[in-house]
PDB file of N, CA and C in Angstrom:
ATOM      1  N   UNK A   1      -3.146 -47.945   6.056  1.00  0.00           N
ATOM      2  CA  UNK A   1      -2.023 -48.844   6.135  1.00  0.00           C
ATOM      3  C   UNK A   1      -1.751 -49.479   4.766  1.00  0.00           C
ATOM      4  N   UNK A   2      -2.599 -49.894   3.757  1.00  0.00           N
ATOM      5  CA  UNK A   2      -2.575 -50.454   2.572  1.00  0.00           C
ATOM      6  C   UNK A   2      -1.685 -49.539   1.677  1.00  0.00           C
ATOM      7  N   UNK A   3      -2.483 -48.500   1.658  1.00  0.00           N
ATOM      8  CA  UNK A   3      -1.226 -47.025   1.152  1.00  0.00           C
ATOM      9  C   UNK A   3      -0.260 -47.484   1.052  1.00  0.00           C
ATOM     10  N   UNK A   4       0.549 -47.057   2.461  1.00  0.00           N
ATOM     11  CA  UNK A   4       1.866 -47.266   3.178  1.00  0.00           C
ATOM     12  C   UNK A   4       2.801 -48.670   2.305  1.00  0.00           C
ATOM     13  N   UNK A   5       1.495 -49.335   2.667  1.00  0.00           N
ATOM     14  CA  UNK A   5       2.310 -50.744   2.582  1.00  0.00           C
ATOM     15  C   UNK A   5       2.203 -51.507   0.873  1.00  0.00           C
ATOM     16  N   UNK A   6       1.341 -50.879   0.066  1.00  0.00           N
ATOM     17  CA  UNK A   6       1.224 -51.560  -0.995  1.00  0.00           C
ATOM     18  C   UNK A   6       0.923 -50.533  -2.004  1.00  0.00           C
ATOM     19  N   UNK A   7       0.646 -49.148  -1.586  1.00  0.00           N
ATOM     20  CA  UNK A   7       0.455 -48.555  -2.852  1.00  0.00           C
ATOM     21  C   UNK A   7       1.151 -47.121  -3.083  1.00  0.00           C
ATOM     22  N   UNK A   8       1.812 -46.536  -2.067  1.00  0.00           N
ATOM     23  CA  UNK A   8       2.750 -45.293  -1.917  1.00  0.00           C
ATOM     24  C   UNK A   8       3.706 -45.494  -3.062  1.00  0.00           C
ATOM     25  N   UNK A   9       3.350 -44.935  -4.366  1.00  0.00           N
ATOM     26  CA  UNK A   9       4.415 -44.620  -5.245  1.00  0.00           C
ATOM     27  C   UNK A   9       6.094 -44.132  -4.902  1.00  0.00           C
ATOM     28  N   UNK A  10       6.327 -43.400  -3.877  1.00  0.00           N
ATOM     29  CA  UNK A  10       7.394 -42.862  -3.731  1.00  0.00           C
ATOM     30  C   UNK A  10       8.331 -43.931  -2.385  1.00  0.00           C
ATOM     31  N   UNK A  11       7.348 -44.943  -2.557  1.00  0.00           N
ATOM     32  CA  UNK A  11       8.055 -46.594  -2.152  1.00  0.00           C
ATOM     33  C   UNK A  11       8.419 -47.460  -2.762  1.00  0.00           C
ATOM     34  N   UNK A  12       8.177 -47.551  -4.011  1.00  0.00           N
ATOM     35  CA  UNK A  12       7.689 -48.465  -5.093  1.00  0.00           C
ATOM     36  C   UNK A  12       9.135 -49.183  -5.115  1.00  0.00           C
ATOM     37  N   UNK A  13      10.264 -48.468  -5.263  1.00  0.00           N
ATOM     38  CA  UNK A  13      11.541 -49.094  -5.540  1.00  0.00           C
ATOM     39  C   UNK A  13      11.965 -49.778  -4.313  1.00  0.00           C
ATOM     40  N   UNK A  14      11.673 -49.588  -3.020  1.00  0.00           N
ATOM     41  CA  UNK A  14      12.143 -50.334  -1.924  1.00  0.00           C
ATOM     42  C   UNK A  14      10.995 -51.243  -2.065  1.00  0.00           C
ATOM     43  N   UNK A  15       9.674 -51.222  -2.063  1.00  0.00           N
ATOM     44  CA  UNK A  15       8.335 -52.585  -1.954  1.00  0.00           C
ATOM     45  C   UNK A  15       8.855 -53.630  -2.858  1.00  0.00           C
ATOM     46  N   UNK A  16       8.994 -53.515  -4.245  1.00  0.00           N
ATOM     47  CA  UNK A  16       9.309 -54.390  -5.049  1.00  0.00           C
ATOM     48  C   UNK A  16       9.702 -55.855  -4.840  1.00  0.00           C
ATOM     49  N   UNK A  17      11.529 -55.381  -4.658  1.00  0.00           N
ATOM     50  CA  UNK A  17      11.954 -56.595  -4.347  1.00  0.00           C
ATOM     51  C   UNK A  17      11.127 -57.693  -3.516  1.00  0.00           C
ATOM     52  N   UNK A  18      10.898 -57.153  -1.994  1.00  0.00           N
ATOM     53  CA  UNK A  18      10.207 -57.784  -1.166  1.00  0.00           C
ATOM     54  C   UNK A  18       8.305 -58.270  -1.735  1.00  0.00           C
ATOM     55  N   UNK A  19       8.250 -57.629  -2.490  1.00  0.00           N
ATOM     56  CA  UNK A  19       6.665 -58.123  -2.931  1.00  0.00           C
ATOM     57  C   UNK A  19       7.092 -59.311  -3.540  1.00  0.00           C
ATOM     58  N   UNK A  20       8.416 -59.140  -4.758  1.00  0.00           N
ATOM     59  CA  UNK A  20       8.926 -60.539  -5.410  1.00  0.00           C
ATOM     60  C   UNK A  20       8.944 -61.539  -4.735  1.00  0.00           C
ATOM     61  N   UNK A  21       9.610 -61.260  -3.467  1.00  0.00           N
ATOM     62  CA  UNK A  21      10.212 -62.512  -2.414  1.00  0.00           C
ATOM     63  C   UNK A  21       8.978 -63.112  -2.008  1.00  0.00           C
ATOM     64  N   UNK A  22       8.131 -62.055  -1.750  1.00  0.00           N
ATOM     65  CA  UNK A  22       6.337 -63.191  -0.674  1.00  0.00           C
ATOM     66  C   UNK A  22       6.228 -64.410  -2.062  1.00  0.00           C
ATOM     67  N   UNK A  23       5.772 -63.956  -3.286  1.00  0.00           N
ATOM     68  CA  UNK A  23       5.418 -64.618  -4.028  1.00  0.00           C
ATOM     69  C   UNK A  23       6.077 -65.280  -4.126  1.00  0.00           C
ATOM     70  N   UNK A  24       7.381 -65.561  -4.203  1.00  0.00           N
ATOM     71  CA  UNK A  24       8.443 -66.588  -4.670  1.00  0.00           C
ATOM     72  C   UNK A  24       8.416 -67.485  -3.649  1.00  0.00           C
ATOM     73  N   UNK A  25       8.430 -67.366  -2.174  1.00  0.00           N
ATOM     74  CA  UNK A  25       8.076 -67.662  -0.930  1.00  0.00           C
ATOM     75  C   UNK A  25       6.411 -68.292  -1.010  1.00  0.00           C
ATOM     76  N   UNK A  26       5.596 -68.055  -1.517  1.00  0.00           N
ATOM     77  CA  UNK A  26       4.415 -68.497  -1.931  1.00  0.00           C
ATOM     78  C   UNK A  26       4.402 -69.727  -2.632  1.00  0.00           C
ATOM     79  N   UNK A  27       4.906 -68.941  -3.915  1.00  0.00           N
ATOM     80  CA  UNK A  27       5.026 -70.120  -4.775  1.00  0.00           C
ATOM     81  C   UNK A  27       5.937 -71.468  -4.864  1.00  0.00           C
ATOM     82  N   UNK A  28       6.387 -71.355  -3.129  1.00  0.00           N
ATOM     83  CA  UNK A  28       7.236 -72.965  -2.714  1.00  0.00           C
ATOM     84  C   UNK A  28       5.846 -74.030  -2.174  1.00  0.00           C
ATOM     85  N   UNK A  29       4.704 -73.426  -2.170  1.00  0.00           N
ATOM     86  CA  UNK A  29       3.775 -74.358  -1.889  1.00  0.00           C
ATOM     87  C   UNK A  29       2.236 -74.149  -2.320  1.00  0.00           C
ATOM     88  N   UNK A  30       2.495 -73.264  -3.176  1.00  0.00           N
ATOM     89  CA  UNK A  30       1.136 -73.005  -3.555  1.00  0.00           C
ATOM     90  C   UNK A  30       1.432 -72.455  -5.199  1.00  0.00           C
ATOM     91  N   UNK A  31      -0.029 -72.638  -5.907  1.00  0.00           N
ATOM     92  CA  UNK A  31       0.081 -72.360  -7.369  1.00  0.00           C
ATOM     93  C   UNK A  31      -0.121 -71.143  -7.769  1.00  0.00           C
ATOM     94  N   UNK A  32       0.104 -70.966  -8.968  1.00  0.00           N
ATOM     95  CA  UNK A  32      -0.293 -69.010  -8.886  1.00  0.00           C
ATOM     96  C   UNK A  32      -0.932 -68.623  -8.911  1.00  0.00           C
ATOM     97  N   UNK A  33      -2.453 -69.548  -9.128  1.00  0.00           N
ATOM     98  CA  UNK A  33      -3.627 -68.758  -8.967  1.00  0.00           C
ATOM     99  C   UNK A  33      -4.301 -68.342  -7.397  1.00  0.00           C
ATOM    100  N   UNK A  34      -3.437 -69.449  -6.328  1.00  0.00           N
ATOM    101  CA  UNK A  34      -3.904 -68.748  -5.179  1.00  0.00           C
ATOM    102  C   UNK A  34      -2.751 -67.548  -4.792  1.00  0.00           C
ATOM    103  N   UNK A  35      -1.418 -67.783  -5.088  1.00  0.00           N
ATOM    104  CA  UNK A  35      -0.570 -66.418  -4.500  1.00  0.00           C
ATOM    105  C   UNK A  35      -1.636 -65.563  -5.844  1.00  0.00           C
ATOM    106  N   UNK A  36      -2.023 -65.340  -6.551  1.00  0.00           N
ATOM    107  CA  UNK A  36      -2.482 -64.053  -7.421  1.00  0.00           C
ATOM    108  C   UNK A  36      -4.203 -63.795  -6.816  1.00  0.00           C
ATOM    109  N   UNK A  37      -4.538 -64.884  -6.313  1.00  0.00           N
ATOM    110  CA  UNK A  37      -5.621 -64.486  -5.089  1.00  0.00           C
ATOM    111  C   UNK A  37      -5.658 -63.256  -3.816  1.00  0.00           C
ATOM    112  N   UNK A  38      -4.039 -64.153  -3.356  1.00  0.00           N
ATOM    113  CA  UNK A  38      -3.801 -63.197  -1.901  1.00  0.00           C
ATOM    114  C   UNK A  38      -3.224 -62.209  -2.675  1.00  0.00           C
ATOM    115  N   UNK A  39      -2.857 -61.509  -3.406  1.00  0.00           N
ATOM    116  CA  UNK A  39      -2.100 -60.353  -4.213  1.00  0.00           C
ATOM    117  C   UNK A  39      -3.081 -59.125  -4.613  1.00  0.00           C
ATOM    118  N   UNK A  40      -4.475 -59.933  -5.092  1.00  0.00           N
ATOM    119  CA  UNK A  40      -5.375 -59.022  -5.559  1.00  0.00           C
ATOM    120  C   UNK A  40      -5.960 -58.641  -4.441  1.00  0.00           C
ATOM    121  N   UNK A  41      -6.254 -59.307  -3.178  1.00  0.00           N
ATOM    122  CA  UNK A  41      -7.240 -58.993  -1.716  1.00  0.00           C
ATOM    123  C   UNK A  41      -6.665 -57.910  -0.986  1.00  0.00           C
ATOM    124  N   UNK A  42      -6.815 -56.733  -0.926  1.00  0.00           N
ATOM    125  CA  UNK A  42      -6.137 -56.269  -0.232  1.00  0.00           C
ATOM    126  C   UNK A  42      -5.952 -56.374   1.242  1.00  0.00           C
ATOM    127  N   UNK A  43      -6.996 -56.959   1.809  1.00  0.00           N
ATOM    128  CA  UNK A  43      -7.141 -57.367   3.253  1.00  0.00           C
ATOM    129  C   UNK A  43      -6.044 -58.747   4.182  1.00  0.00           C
ATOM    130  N   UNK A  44      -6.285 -59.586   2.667  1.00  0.00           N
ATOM    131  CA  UNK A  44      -5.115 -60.517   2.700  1.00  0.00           C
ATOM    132  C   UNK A  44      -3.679 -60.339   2.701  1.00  0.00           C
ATOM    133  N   UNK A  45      -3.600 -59.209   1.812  1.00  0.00           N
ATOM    134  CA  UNK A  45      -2.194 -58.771   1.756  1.00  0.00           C
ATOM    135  C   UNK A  45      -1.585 -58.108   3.056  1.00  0.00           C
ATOM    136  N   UNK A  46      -2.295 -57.180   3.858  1.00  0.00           N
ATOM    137  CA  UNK A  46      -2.010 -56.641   4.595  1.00  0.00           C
ATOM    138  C   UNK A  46      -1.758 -57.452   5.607  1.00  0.00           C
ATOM    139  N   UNK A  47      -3.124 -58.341   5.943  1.00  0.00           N
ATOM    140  CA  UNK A  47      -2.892 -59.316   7.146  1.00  0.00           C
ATOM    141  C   UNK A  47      -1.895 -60.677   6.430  1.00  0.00           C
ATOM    142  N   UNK A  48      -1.321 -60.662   5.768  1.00  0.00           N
ATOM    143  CA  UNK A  48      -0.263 -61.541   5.494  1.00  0.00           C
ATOM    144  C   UNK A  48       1.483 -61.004   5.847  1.00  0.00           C
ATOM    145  N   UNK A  49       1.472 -59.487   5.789  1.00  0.00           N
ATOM    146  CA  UNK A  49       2.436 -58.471   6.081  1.00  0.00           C
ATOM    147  C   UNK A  49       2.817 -57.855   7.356  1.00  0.00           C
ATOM    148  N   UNK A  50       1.117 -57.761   7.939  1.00  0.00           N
ATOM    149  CA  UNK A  50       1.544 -57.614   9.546  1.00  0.00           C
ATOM    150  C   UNK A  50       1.052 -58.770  10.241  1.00  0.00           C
ATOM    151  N   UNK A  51       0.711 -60.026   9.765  1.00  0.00           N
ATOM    152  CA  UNK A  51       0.595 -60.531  10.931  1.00  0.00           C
ATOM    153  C   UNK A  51       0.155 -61.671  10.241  1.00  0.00           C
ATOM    154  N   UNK A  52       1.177 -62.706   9.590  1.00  0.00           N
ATOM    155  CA  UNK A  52       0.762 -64.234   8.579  1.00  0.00           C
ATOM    156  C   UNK A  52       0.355 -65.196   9.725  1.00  0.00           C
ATOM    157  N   UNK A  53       0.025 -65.230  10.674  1.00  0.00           N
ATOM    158  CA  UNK A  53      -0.713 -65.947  11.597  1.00  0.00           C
ATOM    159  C   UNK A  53      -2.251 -65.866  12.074  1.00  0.00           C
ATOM    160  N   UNK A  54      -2.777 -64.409  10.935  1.00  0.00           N
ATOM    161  CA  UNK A  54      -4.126 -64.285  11.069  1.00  0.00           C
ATOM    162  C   UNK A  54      -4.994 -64.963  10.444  1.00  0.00           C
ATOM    163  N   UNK A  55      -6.358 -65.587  10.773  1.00  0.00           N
ATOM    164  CA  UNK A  55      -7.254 -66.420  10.161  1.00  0.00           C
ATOM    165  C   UNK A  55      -7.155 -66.639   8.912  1.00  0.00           C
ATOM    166  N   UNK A  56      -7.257 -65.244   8.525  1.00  0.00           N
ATOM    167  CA  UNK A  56      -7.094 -64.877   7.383  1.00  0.00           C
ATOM    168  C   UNK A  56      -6.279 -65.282   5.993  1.00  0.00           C
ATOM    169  N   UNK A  57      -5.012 -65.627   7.040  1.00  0.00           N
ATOM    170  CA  UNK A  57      -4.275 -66.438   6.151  1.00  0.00           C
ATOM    171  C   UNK A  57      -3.026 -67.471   6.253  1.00  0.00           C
ATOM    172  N   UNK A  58      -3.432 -67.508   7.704  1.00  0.00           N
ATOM    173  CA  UNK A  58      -2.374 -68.984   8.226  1.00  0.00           C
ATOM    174  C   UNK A  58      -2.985 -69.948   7.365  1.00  0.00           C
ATOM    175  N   UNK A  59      -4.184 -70.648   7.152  1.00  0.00           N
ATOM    176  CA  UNK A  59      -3.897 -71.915   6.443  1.00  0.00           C
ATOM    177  C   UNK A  59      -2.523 -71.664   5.149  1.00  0.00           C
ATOM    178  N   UNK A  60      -2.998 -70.384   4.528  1.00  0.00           N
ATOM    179  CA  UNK A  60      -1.923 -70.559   3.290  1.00  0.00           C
ATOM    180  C   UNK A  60      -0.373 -70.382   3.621  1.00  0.00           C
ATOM    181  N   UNK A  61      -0.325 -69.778   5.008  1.00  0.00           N
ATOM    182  CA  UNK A  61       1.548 -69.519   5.135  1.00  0.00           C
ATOM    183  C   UNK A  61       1.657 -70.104   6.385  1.00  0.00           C
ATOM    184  N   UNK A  62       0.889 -71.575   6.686  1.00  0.00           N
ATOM    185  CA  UNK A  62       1.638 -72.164   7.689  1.00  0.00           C
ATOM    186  C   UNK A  62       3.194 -73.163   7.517  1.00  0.00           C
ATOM    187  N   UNK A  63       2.889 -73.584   6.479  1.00  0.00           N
ATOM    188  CA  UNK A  63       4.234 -74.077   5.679  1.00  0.00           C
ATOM    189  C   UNK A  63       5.592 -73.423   5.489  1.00  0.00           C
ATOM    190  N   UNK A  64       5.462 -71.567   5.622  1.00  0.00           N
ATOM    191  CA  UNK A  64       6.535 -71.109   5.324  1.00  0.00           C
ATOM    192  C   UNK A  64       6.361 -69.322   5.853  1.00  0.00           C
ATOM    193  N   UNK A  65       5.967 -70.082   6.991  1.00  0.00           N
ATOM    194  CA  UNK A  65       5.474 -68.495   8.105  1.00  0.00           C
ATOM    195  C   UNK A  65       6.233 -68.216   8.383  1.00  0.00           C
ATOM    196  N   UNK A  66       7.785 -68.903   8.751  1.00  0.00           N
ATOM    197  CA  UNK A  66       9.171 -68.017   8.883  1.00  0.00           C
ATOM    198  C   UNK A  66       9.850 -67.124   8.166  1.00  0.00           C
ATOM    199  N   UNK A  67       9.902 -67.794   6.614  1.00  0.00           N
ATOM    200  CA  UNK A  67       9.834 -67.063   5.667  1.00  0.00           C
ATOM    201  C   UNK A  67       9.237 -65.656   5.440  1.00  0.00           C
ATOM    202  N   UNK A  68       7.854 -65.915   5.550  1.00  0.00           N
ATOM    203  CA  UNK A  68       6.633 -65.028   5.092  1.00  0.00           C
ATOM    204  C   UNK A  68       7.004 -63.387   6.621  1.00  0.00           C
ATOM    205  N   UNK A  69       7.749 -64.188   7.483  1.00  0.00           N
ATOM    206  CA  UNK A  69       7.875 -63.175   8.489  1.00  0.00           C
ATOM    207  C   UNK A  69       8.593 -62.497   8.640  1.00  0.00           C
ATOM    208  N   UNK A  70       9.638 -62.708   7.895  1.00  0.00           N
ATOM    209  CA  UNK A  70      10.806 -62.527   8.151  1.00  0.00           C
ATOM    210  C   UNK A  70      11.285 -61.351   7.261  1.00  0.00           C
ATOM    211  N   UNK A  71      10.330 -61.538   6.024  1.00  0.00           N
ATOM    212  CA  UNK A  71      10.583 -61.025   4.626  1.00  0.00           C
ATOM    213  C   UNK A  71       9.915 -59.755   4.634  1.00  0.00           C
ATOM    214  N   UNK A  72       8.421 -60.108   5.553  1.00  0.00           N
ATOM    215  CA  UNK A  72       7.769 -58.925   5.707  1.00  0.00           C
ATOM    216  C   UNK A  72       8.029 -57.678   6.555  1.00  0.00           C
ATOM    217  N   UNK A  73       8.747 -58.762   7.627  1.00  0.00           N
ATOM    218  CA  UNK A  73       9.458 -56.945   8.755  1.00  0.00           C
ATOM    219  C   UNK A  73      10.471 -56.427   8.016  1.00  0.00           C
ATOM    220  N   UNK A  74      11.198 -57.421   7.263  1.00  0.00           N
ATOM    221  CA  UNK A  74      12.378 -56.585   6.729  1.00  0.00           C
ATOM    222  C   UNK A  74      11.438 -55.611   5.347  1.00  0.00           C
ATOM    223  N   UNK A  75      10.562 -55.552   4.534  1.00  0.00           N
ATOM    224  CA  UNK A  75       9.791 -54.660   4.134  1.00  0.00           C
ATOM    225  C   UNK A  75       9.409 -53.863   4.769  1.00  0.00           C
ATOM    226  N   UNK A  76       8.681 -53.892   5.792  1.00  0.00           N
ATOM    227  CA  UNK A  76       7.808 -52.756   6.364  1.00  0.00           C
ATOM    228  C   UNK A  76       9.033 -51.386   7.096  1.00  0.00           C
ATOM    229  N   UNK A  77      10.518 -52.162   7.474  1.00  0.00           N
ATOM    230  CA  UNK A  77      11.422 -51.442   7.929  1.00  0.00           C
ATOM    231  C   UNK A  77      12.041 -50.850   7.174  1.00  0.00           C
ATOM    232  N   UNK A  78      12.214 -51.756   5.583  1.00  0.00           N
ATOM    233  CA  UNK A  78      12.715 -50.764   4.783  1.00  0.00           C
ATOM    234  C   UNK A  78      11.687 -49.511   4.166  1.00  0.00           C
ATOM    235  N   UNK A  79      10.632 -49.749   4.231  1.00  0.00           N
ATOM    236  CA  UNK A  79       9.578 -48.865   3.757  1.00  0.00           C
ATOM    237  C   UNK A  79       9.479 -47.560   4.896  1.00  0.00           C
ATOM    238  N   UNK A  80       9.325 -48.331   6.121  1.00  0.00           N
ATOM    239  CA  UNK A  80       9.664 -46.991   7.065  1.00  0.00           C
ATOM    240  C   UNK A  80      10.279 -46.477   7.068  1.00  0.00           C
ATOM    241  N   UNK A  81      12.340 -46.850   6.587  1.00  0.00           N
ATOM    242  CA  UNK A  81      13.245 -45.607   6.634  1.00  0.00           C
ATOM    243  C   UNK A  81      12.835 -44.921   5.531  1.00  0.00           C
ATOM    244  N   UNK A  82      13.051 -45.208   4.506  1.00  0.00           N
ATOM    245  CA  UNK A  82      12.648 -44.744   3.271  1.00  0.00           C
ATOM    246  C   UNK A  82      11.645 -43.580   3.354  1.00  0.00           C
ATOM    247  N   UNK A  83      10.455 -43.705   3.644  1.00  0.00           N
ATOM    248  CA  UNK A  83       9.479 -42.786   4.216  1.00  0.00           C
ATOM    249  C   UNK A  83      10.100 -41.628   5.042  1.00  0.00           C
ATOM    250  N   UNK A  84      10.607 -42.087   6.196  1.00  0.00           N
ATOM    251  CA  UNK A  84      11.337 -41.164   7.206  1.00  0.00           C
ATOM    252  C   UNK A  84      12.403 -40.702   6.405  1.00  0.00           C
ATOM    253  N   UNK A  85      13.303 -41.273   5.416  1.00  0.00           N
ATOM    254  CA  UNK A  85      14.196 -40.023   4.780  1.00  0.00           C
ATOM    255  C   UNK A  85      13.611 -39.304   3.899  1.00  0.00           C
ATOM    256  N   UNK A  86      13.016 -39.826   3.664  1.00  0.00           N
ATOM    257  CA  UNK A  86      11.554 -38.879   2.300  1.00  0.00           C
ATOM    258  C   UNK A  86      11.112 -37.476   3.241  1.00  0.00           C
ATOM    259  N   UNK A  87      10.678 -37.479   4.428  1.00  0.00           N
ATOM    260  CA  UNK A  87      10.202 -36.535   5.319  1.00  0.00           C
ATOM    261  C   UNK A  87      11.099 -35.507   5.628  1.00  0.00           C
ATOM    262  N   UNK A  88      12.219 -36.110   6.037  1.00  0.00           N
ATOM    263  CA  UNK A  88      13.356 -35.611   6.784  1.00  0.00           C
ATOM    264  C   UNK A  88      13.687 -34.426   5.366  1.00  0.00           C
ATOM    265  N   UNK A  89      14.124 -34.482   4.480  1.00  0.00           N
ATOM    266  CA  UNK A  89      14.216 -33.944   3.207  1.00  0.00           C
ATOM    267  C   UNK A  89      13.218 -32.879   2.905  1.00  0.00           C
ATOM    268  N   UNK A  90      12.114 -32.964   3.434  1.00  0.00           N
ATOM    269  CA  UNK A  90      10.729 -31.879   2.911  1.00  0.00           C
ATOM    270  C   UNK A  90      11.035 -30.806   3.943  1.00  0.00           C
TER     271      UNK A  90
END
């Protein structure tokens, strides 16, 4: 899932934007050394992407879990078409 979601080169141009937005979305309540915390974890990242209500990392996105949710389905959906027209093409 990390792949998919954070390291599939032939995503890179649809992930972007939305990686910008968490952090910017981050950085409305937190400093950059903890968003560059959750950035480097990959466990954090993921469970911040599918699911910012996990232990894992609600204390840091209870402030702006609408945000953080909102930003992330619309990633993971654009990453899925993207993928699926990538396929469709082979």
């Amino acid at each position: 899932m990390h792949h998919f979601l954070f390291q599939c080169e032939f995503l890179d141009t649809k992930r972007k934007p939305y990686i910008q937005k968490l952090k910017s979305i981050l950085s409305e309540t937190h400093e950059e050394q903890v968003i560059e915390g959750i950035i480097q974890d990959n466990e954090k990242m993921v469970q911040l992407t599918v699911d910012c209500t996990h232990p894992a990392v609600s204390r840091i996105t209870h402030k702006n879990r609408g945000k953080i949710e909102q930003t992330a389905r619309g990633m993971i959906y654009a990453l899925h078409r993207e993928r699926s027209a990538i396929l469709v093409k082979e």
